[in-house]
PDB file of N, CA and C in Angstrom:
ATOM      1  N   UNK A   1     -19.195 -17.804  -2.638  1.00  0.00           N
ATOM      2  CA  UNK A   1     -19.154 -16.626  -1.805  1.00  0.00           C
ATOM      3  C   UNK A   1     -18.519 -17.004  -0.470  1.00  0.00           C
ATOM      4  N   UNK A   2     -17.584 -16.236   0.245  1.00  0.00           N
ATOM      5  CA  UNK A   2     -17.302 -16.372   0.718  1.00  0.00           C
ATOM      6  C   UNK A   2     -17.790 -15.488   2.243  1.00  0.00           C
ATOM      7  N   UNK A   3     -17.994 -16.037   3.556  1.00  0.00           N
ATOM      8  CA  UNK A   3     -18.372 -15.223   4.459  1.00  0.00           C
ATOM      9  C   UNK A   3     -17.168 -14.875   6.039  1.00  0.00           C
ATOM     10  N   UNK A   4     -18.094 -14.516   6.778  1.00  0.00           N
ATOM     11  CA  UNK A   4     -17.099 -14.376   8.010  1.00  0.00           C
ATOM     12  C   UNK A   4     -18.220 -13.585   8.734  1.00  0.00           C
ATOM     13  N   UNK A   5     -18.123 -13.455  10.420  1.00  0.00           N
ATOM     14  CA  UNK A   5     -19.077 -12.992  11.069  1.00  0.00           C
ATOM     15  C   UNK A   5     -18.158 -12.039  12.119  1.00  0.00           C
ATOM     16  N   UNK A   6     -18.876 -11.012  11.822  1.00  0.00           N
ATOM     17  CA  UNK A   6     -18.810  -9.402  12.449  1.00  0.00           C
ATOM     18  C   UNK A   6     -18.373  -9.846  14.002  1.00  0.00           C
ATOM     19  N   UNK A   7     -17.865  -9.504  15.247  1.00  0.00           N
ATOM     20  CA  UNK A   7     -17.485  -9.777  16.081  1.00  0.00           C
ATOM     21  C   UNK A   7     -18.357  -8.329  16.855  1.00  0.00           C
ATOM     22  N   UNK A   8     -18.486  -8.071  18.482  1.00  0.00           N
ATOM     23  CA  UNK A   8     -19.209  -7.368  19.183  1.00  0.00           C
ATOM     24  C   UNK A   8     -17.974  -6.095  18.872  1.00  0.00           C
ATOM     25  N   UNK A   9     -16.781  -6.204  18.460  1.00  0.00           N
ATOM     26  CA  UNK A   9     -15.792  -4.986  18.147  1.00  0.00           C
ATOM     27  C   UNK A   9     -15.789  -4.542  16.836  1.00  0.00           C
ATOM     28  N   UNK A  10     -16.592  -5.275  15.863  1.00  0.00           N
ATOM     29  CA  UNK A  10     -16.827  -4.675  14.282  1.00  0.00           C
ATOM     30  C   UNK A  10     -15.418  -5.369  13.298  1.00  0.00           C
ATOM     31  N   UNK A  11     -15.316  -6.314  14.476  1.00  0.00           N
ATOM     32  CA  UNK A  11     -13.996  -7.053  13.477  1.00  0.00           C
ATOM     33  C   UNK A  11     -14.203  -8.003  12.545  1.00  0.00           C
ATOM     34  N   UNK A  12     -13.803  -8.802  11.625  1.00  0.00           N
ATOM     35  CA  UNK A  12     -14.367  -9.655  10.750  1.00  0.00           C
ATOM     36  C   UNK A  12     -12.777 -10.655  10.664  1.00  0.00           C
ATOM     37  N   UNK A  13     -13.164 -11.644  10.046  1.00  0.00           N
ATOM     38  CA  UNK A  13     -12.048 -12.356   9.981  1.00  0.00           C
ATOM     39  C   UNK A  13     -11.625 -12.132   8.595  1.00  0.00           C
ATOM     40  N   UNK A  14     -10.818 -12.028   7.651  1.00  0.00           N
ATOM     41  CA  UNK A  14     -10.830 -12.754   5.895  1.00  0.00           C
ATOM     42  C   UNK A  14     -10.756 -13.580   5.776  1.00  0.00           C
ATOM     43  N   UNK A  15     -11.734 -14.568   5.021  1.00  0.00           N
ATOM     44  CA  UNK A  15     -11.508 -15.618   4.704  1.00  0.00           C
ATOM     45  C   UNK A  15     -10.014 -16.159   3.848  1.00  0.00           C
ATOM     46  N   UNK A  16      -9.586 -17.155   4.252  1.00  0.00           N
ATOM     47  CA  UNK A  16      -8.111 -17.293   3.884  1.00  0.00           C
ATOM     48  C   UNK A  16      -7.656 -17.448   2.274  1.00  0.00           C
ATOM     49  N   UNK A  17      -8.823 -17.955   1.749  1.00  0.00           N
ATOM     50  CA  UNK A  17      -9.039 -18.010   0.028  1.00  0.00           C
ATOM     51  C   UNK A  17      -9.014 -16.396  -0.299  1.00  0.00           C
ATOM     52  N   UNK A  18      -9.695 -15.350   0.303  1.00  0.00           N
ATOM     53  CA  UNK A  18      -9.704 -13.797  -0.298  1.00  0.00           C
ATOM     54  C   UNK A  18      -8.248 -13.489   0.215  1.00  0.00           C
ATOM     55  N   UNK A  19      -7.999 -14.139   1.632  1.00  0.00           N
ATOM     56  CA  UNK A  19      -6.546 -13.026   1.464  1.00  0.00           C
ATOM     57  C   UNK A  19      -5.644 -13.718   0.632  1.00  0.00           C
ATOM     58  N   UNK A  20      -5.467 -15.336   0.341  1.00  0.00           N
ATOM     59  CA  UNK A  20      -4.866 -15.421  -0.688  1.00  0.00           C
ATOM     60  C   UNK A  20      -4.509 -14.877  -1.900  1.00  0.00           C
ATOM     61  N   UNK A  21      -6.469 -14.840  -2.210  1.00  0.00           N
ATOM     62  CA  UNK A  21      -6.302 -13.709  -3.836  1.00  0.00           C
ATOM     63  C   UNK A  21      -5.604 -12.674  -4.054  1.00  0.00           C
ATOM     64  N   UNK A  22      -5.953 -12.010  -2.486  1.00  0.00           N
ATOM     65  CA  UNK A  22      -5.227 -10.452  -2.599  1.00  0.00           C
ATOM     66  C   UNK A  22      -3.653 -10.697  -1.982  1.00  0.00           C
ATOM     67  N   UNK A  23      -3.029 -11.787  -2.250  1.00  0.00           N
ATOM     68  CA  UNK A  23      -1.905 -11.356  -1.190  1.00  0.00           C
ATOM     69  C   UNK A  23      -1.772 -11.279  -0.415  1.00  0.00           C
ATOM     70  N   UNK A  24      -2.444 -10.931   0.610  1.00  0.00           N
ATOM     71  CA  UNK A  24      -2.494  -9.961   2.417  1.00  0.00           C
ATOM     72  C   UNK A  24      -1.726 -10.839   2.968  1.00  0.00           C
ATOM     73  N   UNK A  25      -0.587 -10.286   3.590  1.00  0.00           N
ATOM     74  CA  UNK A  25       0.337 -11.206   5.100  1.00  0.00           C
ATOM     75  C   UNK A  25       0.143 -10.253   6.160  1.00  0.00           C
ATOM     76  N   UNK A  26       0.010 -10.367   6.672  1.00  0.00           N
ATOM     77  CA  UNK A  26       0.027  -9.919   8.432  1.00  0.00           C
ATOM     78  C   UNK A  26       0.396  -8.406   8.359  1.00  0.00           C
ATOM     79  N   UNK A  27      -0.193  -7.246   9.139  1.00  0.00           N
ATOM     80  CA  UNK A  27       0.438  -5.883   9.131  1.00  0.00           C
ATOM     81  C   UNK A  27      -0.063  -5.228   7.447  1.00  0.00           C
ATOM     82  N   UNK A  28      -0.378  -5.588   6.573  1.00  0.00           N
ATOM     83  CA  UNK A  28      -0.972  -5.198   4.903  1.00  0.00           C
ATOM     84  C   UNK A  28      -2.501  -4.547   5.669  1.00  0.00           C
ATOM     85  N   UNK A  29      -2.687  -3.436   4.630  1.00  0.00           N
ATOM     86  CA  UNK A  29      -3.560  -2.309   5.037  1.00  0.00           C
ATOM     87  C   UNK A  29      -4.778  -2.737   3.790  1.00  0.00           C
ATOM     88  N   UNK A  30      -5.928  -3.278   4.098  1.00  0.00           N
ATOM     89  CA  UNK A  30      -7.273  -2.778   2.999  1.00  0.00           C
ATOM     90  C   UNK A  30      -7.568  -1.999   3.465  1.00  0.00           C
ATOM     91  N   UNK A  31      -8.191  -1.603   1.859  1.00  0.00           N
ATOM     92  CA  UNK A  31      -9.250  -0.525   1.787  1.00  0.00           C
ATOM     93  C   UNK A  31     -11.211  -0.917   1.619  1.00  0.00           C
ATOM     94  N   UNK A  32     -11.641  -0.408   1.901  1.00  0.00           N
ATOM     95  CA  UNK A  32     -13.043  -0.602   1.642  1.00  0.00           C
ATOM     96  C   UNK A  32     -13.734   0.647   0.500  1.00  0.00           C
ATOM     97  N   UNK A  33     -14.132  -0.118  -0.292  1.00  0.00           N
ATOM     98  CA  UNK A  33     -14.780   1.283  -1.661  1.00  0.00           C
ATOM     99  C   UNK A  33     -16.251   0.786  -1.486  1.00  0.00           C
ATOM    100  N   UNK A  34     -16.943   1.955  -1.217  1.00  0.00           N
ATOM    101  CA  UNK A  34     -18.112   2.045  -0.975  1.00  0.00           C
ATOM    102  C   UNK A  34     -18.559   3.007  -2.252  1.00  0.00           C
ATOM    103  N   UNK A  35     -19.847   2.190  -3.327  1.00  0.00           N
ATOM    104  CA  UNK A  35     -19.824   2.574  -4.394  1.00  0.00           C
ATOM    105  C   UNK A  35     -21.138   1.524  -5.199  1.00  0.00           C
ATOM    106  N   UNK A  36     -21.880   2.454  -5.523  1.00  0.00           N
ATOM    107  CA  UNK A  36     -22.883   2.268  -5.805  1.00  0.00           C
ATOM    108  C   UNK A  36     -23.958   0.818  -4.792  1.00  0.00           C
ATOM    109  N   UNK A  37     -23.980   1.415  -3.474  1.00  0.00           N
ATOM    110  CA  UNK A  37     -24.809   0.698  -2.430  1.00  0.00           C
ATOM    111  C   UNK A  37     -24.168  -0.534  -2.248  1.00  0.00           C
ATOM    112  N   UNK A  38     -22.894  -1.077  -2.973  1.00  0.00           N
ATOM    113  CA  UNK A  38     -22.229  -2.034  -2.474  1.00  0.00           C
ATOM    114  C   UNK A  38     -20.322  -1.544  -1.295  1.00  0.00           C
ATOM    115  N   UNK A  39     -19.916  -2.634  -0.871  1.00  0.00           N
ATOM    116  CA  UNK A  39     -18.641  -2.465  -0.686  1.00  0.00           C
ATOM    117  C   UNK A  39     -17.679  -3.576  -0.965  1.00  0.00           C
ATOM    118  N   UNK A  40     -16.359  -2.887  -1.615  1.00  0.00           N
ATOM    119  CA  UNK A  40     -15.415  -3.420  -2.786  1.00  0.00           C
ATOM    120  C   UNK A  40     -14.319  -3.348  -1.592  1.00  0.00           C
ATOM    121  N   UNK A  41     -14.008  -4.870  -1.143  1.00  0.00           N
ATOM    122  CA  UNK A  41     -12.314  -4.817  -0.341  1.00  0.00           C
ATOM    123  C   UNK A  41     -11.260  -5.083  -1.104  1.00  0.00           C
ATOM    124  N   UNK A  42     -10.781  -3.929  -0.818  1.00  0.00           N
ATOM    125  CA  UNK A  42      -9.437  -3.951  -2.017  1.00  0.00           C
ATOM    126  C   UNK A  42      -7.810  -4.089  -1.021  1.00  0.00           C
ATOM    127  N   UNK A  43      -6.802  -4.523  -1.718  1.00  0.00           N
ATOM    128  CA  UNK A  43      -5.413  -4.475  -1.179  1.00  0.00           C
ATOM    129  C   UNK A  43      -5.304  -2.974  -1.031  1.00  0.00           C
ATOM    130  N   UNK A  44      -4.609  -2.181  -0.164  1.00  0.00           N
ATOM    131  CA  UNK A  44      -4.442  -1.207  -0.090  1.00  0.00           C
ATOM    132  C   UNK A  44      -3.171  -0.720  -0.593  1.00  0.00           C
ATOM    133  N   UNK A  45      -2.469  -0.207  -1.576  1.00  0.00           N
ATOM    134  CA  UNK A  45      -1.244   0.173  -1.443  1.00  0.00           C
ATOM    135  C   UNK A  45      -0.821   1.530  -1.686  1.00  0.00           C
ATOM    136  N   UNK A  46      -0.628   1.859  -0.322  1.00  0.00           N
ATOM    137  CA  UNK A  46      -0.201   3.572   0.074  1.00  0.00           C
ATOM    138  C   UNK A  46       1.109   3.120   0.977  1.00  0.00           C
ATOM    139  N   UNK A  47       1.508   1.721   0.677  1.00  0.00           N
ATOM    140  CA  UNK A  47       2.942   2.075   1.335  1.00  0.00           C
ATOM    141  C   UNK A  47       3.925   2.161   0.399  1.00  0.00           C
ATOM    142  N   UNK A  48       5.484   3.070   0.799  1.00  0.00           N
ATOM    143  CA  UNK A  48       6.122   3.254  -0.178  1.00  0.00           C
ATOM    144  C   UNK A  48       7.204   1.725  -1.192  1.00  0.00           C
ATOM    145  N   UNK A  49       6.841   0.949  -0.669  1.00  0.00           N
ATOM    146  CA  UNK A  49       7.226   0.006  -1.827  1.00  0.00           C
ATOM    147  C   UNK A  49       6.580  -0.678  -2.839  1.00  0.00           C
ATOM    148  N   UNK A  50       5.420  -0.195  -2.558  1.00  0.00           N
ATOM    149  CA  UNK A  50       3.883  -0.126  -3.437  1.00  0.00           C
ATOM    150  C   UNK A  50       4.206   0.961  -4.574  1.00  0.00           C
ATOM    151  N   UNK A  51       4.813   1.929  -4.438  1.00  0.00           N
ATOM    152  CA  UNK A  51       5.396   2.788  -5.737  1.00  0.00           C
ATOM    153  C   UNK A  51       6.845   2.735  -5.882  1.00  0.00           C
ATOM    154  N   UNK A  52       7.755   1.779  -5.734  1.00  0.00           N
ATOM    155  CA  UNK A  52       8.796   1.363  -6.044  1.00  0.00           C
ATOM    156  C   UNK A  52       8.677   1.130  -7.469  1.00  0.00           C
ATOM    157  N   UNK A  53       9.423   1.969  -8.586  1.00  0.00           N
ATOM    158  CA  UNK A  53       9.870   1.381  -9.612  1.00  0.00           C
ATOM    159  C   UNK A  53       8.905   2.261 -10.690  1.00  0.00           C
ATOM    160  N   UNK A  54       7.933   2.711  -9.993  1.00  0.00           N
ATOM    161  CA  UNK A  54       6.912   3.640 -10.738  1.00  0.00           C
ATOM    162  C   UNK A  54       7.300   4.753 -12.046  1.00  0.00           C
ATOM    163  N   UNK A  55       8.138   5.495 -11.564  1.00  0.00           N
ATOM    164  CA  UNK A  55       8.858   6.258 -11.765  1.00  0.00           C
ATOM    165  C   UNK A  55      10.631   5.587 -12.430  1.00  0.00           C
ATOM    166  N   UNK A  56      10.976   6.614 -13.819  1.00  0.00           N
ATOM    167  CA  UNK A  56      12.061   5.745 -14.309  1.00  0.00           C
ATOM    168  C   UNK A  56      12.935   6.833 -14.411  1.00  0.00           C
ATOM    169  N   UNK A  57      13.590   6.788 -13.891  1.00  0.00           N
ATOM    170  CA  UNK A  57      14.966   7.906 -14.389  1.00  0.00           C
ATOM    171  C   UNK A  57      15.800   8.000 -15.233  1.00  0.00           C
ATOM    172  N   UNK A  58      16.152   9.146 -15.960  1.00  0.00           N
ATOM    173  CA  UNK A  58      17.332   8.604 -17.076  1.00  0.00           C
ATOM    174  C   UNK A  58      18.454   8.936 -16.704  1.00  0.00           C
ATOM    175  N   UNK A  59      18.718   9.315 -15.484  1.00  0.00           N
ATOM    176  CA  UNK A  59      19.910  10.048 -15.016  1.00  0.00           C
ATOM    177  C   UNK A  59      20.089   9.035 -13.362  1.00  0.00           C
ATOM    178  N   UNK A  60      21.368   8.395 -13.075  1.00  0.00           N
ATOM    179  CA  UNK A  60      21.532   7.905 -11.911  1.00  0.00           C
ATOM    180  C   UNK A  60      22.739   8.472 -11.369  1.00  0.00           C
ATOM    181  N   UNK A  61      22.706   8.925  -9.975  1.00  0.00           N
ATOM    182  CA  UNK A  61      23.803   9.835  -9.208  1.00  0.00           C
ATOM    183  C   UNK A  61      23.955   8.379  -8.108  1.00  0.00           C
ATOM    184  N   UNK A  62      25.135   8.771  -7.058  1.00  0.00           N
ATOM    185  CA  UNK A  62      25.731   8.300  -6.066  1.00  0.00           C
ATOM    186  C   UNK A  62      25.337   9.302  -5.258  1.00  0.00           C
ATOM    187  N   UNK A  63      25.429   8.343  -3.486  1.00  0.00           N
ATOM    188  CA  UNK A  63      24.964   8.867  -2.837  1.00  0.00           C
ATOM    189  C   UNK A  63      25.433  10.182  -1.899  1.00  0.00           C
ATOM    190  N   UNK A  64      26.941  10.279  -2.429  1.00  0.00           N
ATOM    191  CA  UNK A  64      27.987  11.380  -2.339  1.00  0.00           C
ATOM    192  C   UNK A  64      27.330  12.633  -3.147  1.00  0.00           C
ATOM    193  N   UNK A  65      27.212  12.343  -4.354  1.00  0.00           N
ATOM    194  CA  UNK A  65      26.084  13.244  -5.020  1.00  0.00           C
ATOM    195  C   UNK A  65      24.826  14.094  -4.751  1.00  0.00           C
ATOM    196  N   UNK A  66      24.112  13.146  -4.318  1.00  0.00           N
ATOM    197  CA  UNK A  66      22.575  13.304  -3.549  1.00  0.00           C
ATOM    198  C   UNK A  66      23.178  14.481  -2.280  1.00  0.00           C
ATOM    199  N   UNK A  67      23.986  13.619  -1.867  1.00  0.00           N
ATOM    200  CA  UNK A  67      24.613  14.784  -0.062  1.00  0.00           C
ATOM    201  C   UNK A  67      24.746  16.012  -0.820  1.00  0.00           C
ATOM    202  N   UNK A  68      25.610  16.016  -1.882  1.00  0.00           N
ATOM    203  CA  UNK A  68      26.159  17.618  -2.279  1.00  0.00           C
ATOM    204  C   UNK A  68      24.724  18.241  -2.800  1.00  0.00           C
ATOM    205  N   UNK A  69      23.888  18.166  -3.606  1.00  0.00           N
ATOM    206  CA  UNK A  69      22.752  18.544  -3.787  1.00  0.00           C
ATOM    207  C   UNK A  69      22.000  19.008  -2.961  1.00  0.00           C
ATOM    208  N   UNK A  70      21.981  18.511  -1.953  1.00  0.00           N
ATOM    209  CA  UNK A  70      21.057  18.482  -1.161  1.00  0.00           C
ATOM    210  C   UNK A  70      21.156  19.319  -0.399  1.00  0.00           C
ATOM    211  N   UNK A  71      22.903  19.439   0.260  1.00  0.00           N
ATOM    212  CA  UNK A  71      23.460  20.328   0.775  1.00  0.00           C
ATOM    213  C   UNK A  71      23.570  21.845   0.075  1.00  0.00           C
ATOM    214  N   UNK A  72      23.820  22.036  -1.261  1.00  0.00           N
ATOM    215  CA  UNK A  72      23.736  22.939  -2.329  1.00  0.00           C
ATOM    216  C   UNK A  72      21.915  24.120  -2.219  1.00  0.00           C
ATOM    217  N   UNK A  73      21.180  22.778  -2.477  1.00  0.00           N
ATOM    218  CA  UNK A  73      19.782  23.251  -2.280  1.00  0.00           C
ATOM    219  C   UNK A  73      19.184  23.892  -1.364  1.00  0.00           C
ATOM    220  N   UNK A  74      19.738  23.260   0.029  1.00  0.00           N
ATOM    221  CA  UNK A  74      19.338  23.550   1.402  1.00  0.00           C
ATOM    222  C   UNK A  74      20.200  24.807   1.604  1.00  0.00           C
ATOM    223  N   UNK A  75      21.085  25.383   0.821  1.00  0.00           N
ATOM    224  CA  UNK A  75      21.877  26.554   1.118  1.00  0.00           C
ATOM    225  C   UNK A  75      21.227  27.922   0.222  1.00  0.00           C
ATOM    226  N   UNK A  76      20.392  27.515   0.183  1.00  0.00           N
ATOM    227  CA  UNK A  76      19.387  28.612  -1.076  1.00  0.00           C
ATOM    228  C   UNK A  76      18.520  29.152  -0.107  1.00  0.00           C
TER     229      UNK A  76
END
């Protein structure tokens, strides 16, 4: 088990073995899941390269393309 001690601002340190596990570098967002009288620190990923790749397309345009569309759409 690993610990760390609460600071007078409610800060905690991670121990460097958990942020290993999870990955975490500097500026990375956890979450805390509070769930069934315990709490679960999880990696957080709500940033958008966290859903990079998620999604598969079968159709790929250029970015000349995207402009005319967009421009097309926005004229509706």
């Amino acid at each position: 088990m690993q610990t760390s001690t609460l600071t007078a601002k409610g800060q905690v340190t991670i121990p460097a073995e958990v942020r290993r596990f999870l990955n975490l570098k500097p500026g990375d967002q956890i979450a805390f899941v509070l769930e069934d009288g315990r709490v679960t620190v999880v990696r957080s990923e709500d940033r958008i390269e966290a859903a990079f790749g998620i999604i598969k397309a079968d159709l790929s345009i250029g970015s000349d393309d995207m402009k005319r569309i967009v421009r097309e759409q926005a004229g509706r």
